[in-house]
C-alpha atoms as a PDB file:
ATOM      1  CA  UNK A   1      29.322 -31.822  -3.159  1.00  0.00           C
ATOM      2  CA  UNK A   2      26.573 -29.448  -4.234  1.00  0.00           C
ATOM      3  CA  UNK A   3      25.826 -26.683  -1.847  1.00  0.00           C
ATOM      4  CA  UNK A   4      22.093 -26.084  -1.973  1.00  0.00           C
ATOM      5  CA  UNK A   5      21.791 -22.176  -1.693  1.00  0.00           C
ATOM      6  CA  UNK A   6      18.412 -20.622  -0.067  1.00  0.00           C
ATOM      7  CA  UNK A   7      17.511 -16.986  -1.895  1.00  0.00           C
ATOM      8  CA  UNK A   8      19.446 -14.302   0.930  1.00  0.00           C
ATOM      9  CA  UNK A   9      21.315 -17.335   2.979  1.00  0.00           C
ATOM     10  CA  UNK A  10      25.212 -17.426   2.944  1.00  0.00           C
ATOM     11  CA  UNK A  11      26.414 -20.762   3.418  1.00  0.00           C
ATOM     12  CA  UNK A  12      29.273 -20.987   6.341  1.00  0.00           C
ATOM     13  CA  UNK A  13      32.602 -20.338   4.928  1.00  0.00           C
ATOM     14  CA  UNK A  14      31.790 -18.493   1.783  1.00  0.00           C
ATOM     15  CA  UNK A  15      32.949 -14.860   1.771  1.00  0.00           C
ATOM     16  CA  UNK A  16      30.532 -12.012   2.210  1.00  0.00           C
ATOM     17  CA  UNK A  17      30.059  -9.684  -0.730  1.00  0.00           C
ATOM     18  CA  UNK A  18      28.707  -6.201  -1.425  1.00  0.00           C
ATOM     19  CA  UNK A  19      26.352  -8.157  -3.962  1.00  0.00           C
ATOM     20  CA  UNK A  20      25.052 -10.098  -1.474  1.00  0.00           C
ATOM     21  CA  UNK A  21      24.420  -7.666   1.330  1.00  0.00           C
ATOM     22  CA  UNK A  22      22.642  -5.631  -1.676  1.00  0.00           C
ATOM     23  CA  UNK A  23      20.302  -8.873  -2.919  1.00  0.00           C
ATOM     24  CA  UNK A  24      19.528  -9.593   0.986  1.00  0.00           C
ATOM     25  CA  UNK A  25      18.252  -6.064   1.138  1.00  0.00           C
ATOM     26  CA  UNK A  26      16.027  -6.047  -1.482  1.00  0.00           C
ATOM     27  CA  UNK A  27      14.311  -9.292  -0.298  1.00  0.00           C
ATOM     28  CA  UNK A  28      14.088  -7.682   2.920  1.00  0.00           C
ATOM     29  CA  UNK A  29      12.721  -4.532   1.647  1.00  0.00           C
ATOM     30  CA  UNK A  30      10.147  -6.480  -0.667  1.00  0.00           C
ATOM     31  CA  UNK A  31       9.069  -8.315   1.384  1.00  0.00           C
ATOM     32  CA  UNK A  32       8.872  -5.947   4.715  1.00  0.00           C
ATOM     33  CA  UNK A  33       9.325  -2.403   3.463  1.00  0.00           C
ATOM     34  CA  UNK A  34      11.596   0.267   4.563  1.00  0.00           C
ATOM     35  CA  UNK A  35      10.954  -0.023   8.357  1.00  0.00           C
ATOM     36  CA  UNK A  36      12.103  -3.296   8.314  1.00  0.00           C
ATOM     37  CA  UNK A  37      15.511  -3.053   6.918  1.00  0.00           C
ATOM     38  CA  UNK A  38      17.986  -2.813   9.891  1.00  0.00           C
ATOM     39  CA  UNK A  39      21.568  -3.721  10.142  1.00  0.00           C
ATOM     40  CA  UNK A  40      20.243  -6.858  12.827  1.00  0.00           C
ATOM     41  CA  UNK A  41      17.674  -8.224  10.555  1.00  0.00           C
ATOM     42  CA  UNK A  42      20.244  -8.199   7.400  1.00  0.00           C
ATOM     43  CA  UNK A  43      22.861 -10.052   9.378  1.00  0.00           C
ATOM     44  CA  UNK A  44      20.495 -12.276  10.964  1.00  0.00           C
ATOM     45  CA  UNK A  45      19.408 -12.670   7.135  1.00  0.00           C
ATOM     46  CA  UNK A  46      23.102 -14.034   5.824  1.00  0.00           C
ATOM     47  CA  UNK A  47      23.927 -15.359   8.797  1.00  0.00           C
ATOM     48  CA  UNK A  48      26.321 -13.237  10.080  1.00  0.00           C
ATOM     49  CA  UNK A  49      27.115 -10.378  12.258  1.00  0.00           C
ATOM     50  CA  UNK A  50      26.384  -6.582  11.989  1.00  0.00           C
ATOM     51  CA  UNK A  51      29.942  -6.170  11.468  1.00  0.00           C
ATOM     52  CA  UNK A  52      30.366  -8.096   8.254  1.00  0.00           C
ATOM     53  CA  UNK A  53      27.718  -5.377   6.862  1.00  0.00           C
ATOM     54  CA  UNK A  54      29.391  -2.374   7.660  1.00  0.00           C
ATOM     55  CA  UNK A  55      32.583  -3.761   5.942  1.00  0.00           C
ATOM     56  CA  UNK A  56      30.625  -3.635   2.791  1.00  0.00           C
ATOM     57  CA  UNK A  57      28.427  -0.323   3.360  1.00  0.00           C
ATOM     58  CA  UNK A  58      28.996   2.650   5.509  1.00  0.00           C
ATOM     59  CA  UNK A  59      25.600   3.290   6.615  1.00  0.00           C
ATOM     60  CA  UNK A  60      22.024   2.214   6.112  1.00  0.00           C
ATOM     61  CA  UNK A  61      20.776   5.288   3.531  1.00  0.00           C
ATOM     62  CA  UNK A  62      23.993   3.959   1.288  1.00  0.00           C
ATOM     63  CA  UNK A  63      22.648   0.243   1.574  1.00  0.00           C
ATOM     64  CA  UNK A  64      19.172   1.855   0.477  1.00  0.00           C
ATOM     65  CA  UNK A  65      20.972   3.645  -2.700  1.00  0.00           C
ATOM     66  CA  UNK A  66      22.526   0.405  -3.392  1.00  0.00           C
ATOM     67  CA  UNK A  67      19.569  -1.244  -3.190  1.00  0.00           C
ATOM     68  CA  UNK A  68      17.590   1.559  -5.419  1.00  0.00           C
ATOM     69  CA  UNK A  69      20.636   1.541  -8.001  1.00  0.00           C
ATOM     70  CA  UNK A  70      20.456  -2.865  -8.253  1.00  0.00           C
ATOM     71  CA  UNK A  71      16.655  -2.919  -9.203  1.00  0.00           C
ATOM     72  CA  UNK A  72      16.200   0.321 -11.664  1.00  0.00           C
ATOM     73  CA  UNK A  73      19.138  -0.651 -13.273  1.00  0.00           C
ATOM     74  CA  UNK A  74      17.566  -3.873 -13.996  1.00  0.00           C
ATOM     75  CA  UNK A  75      14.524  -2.899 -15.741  1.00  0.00           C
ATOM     76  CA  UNK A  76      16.560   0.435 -16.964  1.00  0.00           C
ATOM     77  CA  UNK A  77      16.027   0.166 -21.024  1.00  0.00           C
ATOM     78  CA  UNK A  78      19.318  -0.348 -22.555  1.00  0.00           C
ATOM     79  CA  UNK A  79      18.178   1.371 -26.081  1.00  0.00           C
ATOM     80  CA  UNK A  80      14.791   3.350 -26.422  1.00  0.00           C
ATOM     81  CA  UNK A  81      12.796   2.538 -29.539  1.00  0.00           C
ATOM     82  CA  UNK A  82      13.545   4.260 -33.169  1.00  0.00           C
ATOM     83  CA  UNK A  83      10.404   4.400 -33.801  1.00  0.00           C
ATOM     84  CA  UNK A  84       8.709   7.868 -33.624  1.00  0.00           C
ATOM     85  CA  UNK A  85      10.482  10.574 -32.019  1.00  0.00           C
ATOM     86  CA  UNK A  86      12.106  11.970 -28.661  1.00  0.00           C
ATOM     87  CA  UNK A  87       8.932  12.121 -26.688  1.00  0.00           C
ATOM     88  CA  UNK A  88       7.928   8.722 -27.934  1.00  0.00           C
ATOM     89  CA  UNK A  89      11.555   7.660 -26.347  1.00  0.00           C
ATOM     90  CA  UNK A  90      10.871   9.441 -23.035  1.00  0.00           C
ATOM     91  CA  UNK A  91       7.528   7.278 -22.948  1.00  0.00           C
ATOM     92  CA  UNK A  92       9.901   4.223 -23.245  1.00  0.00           C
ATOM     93  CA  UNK A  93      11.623   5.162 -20.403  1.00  0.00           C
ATOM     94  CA  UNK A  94       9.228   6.660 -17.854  1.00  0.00           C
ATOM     95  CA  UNK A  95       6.536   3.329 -17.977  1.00  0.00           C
ATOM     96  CA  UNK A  96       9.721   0.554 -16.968  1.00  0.00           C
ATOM     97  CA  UNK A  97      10.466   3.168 -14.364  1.00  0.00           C
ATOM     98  CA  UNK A  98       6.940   3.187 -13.119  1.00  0.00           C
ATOM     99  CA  UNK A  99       6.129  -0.276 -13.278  1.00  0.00           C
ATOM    100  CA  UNK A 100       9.609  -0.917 -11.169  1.00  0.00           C
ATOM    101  CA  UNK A 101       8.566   1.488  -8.469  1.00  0.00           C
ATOM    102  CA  UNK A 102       4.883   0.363  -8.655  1.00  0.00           C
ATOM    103  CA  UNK A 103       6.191  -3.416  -7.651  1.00  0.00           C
ATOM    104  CA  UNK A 104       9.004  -2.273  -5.393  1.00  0.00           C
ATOM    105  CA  UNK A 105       7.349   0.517  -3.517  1.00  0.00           C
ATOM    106  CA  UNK A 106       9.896   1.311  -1.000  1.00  0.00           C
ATOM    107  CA  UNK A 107      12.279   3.337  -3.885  1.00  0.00           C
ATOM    108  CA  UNK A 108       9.812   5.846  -4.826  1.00  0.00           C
ATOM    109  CA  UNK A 109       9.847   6.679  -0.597  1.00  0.00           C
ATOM    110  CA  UNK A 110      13.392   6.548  -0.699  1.00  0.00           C
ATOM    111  CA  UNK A 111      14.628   8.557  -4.086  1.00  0.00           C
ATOM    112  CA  UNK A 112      13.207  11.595  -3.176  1.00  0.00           C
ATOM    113  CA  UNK A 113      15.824  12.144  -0.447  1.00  0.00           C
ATOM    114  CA  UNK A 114      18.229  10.475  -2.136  1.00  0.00           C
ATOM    115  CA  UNK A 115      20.897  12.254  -4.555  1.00  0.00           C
ATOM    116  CA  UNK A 116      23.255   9.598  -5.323  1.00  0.00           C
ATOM    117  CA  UNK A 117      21.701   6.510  -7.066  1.00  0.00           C
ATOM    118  CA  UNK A 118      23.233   6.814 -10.412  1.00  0.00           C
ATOM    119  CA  UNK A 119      20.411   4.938 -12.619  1.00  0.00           C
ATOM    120  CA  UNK A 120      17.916   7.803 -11.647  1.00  0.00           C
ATOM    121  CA  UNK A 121      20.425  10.070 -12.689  1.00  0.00           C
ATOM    122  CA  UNK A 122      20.860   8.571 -15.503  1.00  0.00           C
ATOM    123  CA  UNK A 123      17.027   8.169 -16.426  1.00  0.00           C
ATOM    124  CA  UNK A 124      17.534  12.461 -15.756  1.00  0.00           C
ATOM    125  CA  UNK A 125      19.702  12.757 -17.952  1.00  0.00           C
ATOM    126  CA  UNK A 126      18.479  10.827 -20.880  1.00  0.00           C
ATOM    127  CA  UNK A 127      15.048  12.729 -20.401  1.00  0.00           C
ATOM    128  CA  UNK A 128      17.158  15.934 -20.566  1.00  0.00           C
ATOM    129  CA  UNK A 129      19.140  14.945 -23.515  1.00  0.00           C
ATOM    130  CA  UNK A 130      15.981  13.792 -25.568  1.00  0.00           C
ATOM    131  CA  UNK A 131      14.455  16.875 -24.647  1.00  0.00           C
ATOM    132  CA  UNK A 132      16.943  19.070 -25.837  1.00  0.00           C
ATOM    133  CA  UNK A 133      17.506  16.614 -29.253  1.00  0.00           C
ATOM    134  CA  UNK A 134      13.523  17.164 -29.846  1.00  0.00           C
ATOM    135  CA  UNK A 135      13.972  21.101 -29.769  1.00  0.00           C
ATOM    136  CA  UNK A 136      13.035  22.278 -26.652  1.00  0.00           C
ATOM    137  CA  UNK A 137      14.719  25.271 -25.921  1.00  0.00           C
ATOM    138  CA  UNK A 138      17.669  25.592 -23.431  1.00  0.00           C
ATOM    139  CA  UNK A 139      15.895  27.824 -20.831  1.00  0.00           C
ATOM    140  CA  UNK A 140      13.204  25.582 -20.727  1.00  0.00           C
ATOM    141  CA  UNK A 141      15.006  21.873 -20.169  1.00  0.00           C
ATOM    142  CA  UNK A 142      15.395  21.865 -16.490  1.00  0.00           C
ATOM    143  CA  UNK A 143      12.137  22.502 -16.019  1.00  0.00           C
ATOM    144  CA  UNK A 144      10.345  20.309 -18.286  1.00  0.00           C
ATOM    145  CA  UNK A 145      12.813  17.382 -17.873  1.00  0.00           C
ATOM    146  CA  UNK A 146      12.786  17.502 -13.796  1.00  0.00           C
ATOM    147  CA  UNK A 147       8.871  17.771 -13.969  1.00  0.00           C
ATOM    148  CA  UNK A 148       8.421  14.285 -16.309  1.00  0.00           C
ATOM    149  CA  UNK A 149      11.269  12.803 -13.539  1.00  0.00           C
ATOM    150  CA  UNK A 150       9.493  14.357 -10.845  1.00  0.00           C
ATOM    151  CA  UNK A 151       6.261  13.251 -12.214  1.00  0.00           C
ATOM    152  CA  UNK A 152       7.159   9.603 -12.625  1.00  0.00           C
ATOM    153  CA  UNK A 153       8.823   9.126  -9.344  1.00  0.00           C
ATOM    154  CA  UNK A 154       5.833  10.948  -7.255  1.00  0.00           C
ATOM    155  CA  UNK A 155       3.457   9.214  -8.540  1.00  0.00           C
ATOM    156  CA  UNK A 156       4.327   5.757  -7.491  1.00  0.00           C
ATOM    157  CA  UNK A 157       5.008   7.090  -4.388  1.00  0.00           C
ATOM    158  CA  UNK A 158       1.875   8.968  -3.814  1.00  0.00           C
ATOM    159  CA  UNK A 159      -0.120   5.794  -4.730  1.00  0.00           C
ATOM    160  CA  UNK A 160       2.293   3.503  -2.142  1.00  0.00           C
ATOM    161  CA  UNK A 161       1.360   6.265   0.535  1.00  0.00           C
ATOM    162  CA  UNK A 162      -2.553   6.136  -0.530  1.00  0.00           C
ATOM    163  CA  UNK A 163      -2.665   3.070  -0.272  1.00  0.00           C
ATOM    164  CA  UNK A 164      -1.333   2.559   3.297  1.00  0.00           C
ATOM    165  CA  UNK A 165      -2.740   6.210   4.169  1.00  0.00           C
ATOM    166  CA  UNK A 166      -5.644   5.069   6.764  1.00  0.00           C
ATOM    167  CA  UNK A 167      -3.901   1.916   8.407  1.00  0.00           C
ATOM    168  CA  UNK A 168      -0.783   0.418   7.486  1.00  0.00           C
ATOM    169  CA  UNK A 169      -2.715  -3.426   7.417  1.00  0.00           C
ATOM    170  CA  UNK A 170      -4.532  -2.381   4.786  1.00  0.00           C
ATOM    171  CA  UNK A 171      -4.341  -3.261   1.072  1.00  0.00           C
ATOM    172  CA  UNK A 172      -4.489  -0.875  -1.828  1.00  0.00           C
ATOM    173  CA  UNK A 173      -8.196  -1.871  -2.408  1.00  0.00           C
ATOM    174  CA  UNK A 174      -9.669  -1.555   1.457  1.00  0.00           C
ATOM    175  CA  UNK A 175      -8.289   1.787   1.082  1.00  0.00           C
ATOM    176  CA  UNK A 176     -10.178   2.612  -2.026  1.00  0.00           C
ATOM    177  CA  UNK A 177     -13.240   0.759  -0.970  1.00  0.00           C
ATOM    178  CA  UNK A 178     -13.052   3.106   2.073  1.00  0.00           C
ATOM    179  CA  UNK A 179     -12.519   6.407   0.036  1.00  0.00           C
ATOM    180  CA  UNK A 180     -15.051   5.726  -2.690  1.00  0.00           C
ATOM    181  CA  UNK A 181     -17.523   5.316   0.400  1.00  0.00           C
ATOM    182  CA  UNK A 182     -16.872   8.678   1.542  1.00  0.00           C
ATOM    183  CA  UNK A 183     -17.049  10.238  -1.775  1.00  0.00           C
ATOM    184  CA  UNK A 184     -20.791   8.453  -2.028  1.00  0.00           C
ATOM    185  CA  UNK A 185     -21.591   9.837   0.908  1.00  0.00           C
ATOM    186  CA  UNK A 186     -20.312  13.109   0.397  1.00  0.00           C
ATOM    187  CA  UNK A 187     -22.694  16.221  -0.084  1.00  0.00           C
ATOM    188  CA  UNK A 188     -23.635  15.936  -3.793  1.00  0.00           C
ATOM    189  CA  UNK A 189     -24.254  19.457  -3.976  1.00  0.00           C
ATOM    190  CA  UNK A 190     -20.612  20.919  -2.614  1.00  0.00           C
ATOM    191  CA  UNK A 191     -19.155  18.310  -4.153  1.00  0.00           C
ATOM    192  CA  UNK A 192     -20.499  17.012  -7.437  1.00  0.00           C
ATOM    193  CA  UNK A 193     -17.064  15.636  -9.127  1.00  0.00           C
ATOM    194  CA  UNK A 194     -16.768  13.240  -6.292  1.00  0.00           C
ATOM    195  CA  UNK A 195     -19.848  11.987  -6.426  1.00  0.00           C
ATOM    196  CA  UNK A 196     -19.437  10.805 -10.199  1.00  0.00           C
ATOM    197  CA  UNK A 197     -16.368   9.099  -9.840  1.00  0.00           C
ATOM    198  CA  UNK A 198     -17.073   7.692  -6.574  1.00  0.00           C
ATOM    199  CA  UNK A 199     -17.339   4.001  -8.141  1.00  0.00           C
ATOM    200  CA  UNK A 200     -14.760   4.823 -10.506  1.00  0.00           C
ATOM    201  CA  UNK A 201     -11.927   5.739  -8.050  1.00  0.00           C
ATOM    202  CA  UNK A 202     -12.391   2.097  -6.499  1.00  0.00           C
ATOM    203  CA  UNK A 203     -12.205   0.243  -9.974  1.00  0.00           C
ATOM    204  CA  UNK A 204      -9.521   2.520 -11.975  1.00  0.00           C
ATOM    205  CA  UNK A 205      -5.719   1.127 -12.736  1.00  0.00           C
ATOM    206  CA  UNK A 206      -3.227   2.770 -11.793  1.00  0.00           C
ATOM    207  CA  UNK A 207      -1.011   1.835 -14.589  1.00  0.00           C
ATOM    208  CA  UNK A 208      -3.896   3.743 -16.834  1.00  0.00           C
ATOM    209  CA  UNK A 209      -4.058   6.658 -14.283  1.00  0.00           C
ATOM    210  CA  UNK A 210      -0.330   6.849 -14.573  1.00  0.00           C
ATOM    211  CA  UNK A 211       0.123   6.765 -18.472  1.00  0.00           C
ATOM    212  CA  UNK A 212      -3.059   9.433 -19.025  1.00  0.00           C
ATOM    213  CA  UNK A 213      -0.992  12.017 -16.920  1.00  0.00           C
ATOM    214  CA  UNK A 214       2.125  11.590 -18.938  1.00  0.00           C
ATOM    215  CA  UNK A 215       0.515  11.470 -22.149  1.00  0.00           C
ATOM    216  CA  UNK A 216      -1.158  14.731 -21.457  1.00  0.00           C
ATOM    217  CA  UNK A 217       2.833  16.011 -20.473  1.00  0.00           C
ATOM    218  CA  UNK A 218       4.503  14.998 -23.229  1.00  0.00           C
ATOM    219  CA  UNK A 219       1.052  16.403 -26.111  1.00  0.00           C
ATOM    220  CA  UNK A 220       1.565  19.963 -24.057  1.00  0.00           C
ATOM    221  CA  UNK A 221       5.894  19.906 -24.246  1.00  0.00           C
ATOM    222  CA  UNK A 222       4.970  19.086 -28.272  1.00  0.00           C
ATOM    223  CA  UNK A 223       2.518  21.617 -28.583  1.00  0.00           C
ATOM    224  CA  UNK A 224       4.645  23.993 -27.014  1.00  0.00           C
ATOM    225  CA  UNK A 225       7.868  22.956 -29.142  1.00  0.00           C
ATOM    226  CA  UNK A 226       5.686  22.962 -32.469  1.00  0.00           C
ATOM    227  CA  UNK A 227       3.846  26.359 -31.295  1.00  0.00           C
ATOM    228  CA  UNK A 228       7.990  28.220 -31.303  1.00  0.00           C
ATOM    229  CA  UNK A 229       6.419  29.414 -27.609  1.00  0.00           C
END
């Protein structure tokens, strides 16, 4: 007899696995965010008690590592493109990594205060290791590596947090509608910027918003590697 599964539901009698306490917390997380992942709603989830869970996982910030580790490693590029050179291949891997935090919002909240989810250290350390291949200089490579990752990862999560930043009902556009009001309204004089891209700021993509800001990282690392300074 076929057993007709339903996405984050054990049936009775199969075994519980780390897997599937990991896969339940995703759809959890996708679907309610952070605040709702708790021990009671996962077991309620597979259909089974709290204790099952901590069989599996210690705690809930190692079920959110888990969690982090199962979806970047995912979309993680096995092989960057040979075409062009070592900045072109740090390109390769920072836009995957943005467009994974972008739909799952809840691991750019989480990674920040996380040290331990070992596809964002690897994503490090490739950036470092193309760095240093492409001739940056050794004094230089923590800094310029950790300020692409650092770049990548606070960005999606600054535009999660804008986006939820007046009232947590409201979607990414209320919120823009609502600040691209107050930049129309501000005082044209103090603020003259703001008043030009108050129609702009509602309409703009982030994905485009995104890319611009690393493209302009990665021209000034190969002006500075080309310039010897």
């Amino acid at each position: 007899m076929t057993v007709r599964r339903t996405a984050g539901r054990r049936p009775k009698g199969e075994s519980l696995t780390r897997d599937a306490v990991v896969r339940a917390a995703i759809e959890i997380l996708d679907e309610s965010g952070e605040r709702g992942l708790t021990f009671r709603a996962l077991a309620d989830h597979l259909r089974t008690g709290p204790g099952a869970i901590y069989w599996h996982v210690a705690n809930r910030e190692e079920l959110l590592d888990l969690a982090c580790d199962a979806v970047l490693s995912e979309s993680e590029p096995v092989e960057v493109p040979v075409d062009g050179d070592e900045l072109d291949a740090i390109r390769a891997l920072a836009l995957p990594l943005f467009d994974t935090l972008d739909a799952h919002p809840w691991i750019g909240a989480h990674l920040p205060r996380s040290s331990g989810v070992p596809s964002a250290l690897r994503t490090l350390d490739r950036i470092g290791t193309l760095l240093a291949s492409f001739g940056v200089p050794a004094d230089r490579q923590f800094l310029v590596a950790t300020a692409i990752f650092t770049y990548v990862l606070g960005t999606a999560a600054q535009m999660t947090r804008n986006a939820l930043a007046a009232v947590p009902s409201h979607t990414r556009d209320d919120w823009l509608t609502e600040l691209s009001a107050r930049y129309q309204a501000a005082d044209p004089h103090a603020y003259p910027f703001l008043r030009r891209i108050a129609t702009e700021i509602r309409t703009h993509d982030d994905r485009e918003q995104f890319v611009t800001g690393l493209d302009l990282l990665l021209a000034g690392i190969r002006a500075e590697v080309r310039s010897g300074t």
